[in-house]
N, C-alpha and C. Protein backbone atom coordinates (compact mmCIF):
# COMPACT_ATOMS: atom_id res chain seq x y z
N UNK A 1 -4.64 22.79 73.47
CA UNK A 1 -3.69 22.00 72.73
C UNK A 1 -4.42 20.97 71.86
N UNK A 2 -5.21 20.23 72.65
CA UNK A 2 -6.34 19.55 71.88
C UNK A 2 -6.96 19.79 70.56
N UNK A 3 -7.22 21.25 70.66
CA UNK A 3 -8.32 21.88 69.97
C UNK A 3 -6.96 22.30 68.83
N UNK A 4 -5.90 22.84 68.94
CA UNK A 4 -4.85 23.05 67.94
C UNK A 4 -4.47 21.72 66.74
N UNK A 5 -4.27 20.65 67.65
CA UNK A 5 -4.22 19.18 67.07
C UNK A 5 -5.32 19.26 65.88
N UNK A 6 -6.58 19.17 66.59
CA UNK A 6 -7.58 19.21 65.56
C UNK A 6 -7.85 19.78 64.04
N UNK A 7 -7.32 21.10 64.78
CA UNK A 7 -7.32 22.12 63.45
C UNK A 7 -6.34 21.50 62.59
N UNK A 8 -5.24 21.69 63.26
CA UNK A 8 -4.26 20.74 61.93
C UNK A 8 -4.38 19.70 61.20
N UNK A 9 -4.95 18.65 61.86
CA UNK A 9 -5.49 17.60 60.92
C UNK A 9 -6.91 17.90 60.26
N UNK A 10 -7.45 18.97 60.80
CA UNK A 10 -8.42 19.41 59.70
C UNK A 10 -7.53 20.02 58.13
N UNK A 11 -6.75 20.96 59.06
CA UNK A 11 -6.30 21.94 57.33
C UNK A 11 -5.50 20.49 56.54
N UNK A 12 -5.06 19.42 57.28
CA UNK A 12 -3.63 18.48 56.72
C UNK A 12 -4.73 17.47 55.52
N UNK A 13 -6.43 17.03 56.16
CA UNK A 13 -7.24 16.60 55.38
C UNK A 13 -7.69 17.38 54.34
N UNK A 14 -8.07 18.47 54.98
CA UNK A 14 -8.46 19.67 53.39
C UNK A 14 -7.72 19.78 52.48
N UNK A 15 -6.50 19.84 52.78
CA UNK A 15 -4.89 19.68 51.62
C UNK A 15 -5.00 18.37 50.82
N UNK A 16 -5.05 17.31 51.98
CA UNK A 16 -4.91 16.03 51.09
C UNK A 16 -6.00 15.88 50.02
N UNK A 17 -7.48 15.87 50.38
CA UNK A 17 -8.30 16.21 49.41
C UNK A 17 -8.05 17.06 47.95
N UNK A 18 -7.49 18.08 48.93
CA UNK A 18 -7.51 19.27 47.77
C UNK A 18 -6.42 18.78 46.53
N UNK A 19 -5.74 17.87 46.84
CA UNK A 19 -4.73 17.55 46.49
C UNK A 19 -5.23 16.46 45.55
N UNK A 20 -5.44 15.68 46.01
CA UNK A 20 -6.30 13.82 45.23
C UNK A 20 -7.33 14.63 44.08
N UNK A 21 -7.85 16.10 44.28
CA UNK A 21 -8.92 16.30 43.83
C UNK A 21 -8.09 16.47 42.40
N UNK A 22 -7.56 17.61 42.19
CA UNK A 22 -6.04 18.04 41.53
C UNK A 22 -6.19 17.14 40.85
N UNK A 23 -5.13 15.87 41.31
CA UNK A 23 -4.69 14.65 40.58
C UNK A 23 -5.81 14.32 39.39
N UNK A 24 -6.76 14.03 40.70
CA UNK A 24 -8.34 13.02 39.75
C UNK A 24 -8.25 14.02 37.95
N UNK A 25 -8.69 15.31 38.63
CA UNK A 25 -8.56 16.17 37.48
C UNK A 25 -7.77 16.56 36.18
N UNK A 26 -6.49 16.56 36.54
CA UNK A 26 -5.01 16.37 35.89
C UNK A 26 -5.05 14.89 35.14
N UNK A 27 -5.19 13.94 35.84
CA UNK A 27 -5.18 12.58 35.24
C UNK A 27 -6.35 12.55 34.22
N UNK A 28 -8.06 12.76 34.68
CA UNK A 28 -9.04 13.00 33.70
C UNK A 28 -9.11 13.69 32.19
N UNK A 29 -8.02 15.04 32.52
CA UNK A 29 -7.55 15.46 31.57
C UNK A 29 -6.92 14.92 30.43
N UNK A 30 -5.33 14.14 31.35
CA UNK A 30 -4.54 13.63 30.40
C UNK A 30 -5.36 12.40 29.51
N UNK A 31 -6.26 11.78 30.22
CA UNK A 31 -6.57 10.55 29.67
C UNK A 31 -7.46 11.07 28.55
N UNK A 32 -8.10 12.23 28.41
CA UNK A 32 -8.92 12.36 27.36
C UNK A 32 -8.39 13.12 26.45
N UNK A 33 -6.99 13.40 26.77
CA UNK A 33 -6.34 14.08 25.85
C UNK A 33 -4.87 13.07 24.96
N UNK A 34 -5.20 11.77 25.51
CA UNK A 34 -4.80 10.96 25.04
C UNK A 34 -5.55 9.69 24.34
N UNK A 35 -6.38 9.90 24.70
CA UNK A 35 -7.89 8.84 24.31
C UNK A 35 -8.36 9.79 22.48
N UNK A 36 -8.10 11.40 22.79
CA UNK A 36 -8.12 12.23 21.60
C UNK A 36 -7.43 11.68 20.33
N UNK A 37 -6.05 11.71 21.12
CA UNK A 37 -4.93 11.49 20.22
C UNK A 37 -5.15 9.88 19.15
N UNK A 38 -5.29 8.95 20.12
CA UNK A 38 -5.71 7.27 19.53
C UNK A 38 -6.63 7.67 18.73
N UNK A 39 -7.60 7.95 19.16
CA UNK A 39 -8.79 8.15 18.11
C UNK A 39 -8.55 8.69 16.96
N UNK A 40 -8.45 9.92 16.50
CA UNK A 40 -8.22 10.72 15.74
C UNK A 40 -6.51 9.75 14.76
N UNK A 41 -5.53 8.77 15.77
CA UNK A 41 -4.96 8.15 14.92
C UNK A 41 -5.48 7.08 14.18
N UNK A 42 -6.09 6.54 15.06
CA UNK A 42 -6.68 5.47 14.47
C UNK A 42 -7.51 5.63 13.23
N UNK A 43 -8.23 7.20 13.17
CA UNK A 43 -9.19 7.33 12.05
C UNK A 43 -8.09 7.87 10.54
N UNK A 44 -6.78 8.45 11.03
CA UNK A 44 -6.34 8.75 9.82
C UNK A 44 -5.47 7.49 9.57
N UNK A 45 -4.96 6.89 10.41
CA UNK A 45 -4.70 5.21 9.60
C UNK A 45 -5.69 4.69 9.35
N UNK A 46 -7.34 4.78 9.27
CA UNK A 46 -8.46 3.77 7.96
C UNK A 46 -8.45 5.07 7.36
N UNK A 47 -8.33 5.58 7.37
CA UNK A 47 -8.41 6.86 6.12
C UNK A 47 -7.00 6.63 5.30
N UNK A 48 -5.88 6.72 5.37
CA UNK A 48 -4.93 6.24 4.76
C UNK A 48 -4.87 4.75 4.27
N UNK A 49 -5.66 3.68 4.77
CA UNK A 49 -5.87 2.33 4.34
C UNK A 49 -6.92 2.47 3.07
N UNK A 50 -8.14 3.23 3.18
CA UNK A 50 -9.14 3.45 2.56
C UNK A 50 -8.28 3.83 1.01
N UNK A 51 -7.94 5.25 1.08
CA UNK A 51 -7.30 5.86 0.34
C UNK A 51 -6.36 5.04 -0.63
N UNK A 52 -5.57 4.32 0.14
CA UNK A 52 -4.77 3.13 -0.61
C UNK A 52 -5.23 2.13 -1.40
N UNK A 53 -6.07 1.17 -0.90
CA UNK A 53 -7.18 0.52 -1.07
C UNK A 53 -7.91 1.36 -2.30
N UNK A 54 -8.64 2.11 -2.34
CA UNK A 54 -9.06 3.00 -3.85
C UNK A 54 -7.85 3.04 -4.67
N UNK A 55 -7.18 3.59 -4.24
CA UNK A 55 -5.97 4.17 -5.38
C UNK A 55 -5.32 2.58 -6.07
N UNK A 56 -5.17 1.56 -4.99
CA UNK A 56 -4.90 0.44 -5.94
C UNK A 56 -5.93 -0.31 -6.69
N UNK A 57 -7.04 -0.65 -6.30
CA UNK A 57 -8.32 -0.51 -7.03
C UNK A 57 -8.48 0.02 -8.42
N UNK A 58 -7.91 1.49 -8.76
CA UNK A 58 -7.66 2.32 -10.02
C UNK A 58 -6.85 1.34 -10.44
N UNK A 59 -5.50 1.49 -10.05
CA UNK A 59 -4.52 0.60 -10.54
C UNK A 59 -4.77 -0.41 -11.11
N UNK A 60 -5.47 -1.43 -10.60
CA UNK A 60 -6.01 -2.64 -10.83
C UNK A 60 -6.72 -2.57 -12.39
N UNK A 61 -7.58 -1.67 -12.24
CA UNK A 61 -8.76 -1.68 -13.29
C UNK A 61 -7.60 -1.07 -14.43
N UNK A 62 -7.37 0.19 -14.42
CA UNK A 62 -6.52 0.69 -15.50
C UNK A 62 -5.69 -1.07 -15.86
N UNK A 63 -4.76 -1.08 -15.12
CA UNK A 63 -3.75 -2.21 -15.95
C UNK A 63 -4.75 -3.22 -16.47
N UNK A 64 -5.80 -3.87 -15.42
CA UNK A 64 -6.11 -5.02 -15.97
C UNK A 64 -6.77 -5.05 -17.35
N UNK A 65 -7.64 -3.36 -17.88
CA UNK A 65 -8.03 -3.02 -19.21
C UNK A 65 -6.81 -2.31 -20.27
N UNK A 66 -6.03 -2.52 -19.59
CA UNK A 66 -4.25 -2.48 -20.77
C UNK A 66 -3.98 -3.48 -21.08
N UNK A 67 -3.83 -4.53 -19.82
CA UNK A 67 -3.51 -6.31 -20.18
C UNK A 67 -4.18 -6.88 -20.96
N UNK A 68 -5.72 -6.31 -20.74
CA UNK A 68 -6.58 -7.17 -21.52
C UNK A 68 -6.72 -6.92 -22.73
N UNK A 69 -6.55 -5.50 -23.20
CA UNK A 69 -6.45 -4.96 -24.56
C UNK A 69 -5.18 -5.70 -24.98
N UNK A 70 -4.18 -5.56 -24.86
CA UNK A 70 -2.87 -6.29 -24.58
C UNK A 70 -3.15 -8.07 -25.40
N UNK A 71 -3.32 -8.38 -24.82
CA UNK A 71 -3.67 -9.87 -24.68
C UNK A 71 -4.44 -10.17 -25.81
N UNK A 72 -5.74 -9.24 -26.18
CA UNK A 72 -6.69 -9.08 -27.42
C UNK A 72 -5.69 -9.12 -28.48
N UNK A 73 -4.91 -7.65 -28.59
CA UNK A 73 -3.99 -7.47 -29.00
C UNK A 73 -2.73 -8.67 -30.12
N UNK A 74 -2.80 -9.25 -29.07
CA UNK A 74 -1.45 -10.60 -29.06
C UNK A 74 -2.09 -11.36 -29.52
N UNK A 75 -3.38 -11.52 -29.14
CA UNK A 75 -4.06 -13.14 -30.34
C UNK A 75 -4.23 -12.65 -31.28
N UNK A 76 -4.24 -11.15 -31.88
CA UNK A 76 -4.56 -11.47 -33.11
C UNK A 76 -3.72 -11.15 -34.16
N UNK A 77 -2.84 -11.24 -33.26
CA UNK A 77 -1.55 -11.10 -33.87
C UNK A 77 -0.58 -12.27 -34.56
N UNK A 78 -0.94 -13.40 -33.34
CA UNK A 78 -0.13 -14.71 -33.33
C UNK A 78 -0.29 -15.08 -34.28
N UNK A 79 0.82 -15.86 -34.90
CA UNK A 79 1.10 -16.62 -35.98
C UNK A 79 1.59 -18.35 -35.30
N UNK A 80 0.96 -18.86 -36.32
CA UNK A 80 1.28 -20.48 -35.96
C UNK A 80 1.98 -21.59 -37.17
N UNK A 81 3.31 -21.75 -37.40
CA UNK A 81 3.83 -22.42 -37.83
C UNK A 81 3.82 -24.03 -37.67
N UNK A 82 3.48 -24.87 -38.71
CA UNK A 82 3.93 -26.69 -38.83
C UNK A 82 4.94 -27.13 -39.10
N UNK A 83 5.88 -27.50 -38.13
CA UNK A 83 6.75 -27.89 -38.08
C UNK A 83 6.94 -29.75 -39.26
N UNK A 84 8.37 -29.72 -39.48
CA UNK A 84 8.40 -31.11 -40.58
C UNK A 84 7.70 -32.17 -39.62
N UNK A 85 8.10 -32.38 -38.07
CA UNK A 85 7.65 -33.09 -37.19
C UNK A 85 6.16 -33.28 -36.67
N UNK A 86 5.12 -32.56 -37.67
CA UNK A 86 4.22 -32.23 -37.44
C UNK A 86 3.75 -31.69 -36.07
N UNK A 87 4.80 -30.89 -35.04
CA UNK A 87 4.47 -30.28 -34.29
C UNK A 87 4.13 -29.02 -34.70
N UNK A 88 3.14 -28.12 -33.80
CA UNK A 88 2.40 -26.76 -34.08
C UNK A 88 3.15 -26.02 -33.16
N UNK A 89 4.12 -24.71 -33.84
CA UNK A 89 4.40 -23.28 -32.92
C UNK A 89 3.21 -22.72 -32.91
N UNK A 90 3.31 -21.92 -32.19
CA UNK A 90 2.75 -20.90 -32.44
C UNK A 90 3.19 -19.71 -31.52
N UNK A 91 3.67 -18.77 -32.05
CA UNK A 91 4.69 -17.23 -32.20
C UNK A 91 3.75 -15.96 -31.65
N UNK A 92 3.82 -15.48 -30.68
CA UNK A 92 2.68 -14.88 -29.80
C UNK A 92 3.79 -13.31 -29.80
N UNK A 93 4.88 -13.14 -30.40
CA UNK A 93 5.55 -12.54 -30.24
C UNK A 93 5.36 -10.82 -30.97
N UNK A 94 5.80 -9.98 -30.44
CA UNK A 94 5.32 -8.37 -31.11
C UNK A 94 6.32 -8.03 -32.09
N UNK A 95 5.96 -7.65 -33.34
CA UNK A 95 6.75 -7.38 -34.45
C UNK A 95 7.75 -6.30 -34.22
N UNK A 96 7.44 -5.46 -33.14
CA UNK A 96 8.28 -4.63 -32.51
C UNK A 96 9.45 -5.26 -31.77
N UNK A 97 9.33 -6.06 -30.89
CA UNK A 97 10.03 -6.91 -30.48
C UNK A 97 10.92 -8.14 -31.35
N UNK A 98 10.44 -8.46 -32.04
CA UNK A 98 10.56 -9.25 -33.07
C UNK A 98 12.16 -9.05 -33.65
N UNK A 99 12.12 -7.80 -34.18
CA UNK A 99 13.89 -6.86 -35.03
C UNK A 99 14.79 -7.50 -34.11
N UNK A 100 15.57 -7.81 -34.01
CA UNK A 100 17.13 -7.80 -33.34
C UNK A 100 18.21 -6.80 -34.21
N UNK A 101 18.34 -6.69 -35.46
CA UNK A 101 19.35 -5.81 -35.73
C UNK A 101 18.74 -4.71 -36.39
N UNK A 102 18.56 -3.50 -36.57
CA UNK A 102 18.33 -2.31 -36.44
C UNK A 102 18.96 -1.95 -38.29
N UNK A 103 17.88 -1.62 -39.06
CA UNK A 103 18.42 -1.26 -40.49
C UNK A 103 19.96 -0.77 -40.73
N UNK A 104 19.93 0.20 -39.94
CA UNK A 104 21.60 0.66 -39.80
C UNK A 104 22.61 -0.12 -39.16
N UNK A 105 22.48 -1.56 -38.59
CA UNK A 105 22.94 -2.32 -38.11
C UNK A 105 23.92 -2.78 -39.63
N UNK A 106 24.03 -2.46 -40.55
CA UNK A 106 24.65 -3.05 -41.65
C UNK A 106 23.98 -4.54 -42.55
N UNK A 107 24.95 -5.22 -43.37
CA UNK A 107 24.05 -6.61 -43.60
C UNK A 107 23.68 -7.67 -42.89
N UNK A 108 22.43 -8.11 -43.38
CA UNK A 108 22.50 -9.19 -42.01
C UNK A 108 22.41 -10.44 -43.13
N UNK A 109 23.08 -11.40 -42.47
CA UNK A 109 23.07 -12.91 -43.49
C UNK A 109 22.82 -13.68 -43.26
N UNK A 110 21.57 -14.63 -43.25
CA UNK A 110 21.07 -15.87 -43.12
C UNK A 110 22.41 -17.08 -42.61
N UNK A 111 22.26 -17.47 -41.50
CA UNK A 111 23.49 -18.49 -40.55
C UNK A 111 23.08 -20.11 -41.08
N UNK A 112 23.63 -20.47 -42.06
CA UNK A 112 23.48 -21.88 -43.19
C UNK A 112 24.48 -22.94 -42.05
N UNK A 113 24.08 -23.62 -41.94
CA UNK A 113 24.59 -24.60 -41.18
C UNK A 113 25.44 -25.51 -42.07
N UNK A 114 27.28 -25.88 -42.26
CA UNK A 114 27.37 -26.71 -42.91
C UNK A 114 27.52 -28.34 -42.59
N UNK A 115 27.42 -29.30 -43.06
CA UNK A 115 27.30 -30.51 -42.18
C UNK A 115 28.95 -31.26 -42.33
């Protein structure tokens, strides 16, 4: 009877082992198959930061050599009027911009102020 006892808590330890061993393994798994996953996210979010980061970079340079042509552009364009008050305009404005009524707009007539 003794000797039966024994055996059983032999096979009941071999199980439990066999069992924890399992786990250890299963868990080792998951963790490196989740440790995979972070990684590999983490590298395509700086790869998508990177990517962004360049692409606005372009952005940057393109506009800022439009603005600046732009801007070239506009000074040498400006016109500066003397006012009776001897104050100085000066009209930075695009001759394109400039039109308000459109040739086919009909006549247009100088607005005479009477006093």
């Amino acid at each position: 009877m003794f000797a039966f006892i024994k055996a059983m808590l032999g096979v009941i330890a071999f199980i439990f082992f066999l069992v924890i061993l399992i786990l250890l393994l299963t868990w080792g798994y998951i963790y490196r198959t989740f440790r995979k996953i972070r990684v590999s996210t983490k590298r395509e979010s700086e790869r998508k930061a990177r990517q962004y980061r360049e692409e606005t970079g372009r952005q940057r340079q393109q506009y800022g050599a439009f603005y600046q042509k732009r801007r070239t552009q506009e000074a040498q364009t400006s016109q500066s009027y003397e006012t009776a008050t001897g104050e100085t305009i000066i009209d930075n404005r695009h001759q394109e911009r400039e039109k308000i009524f459109d040739d086919s707009d009909g006549e247009y007539v100088d607005f005479v102020e009477e006093s």
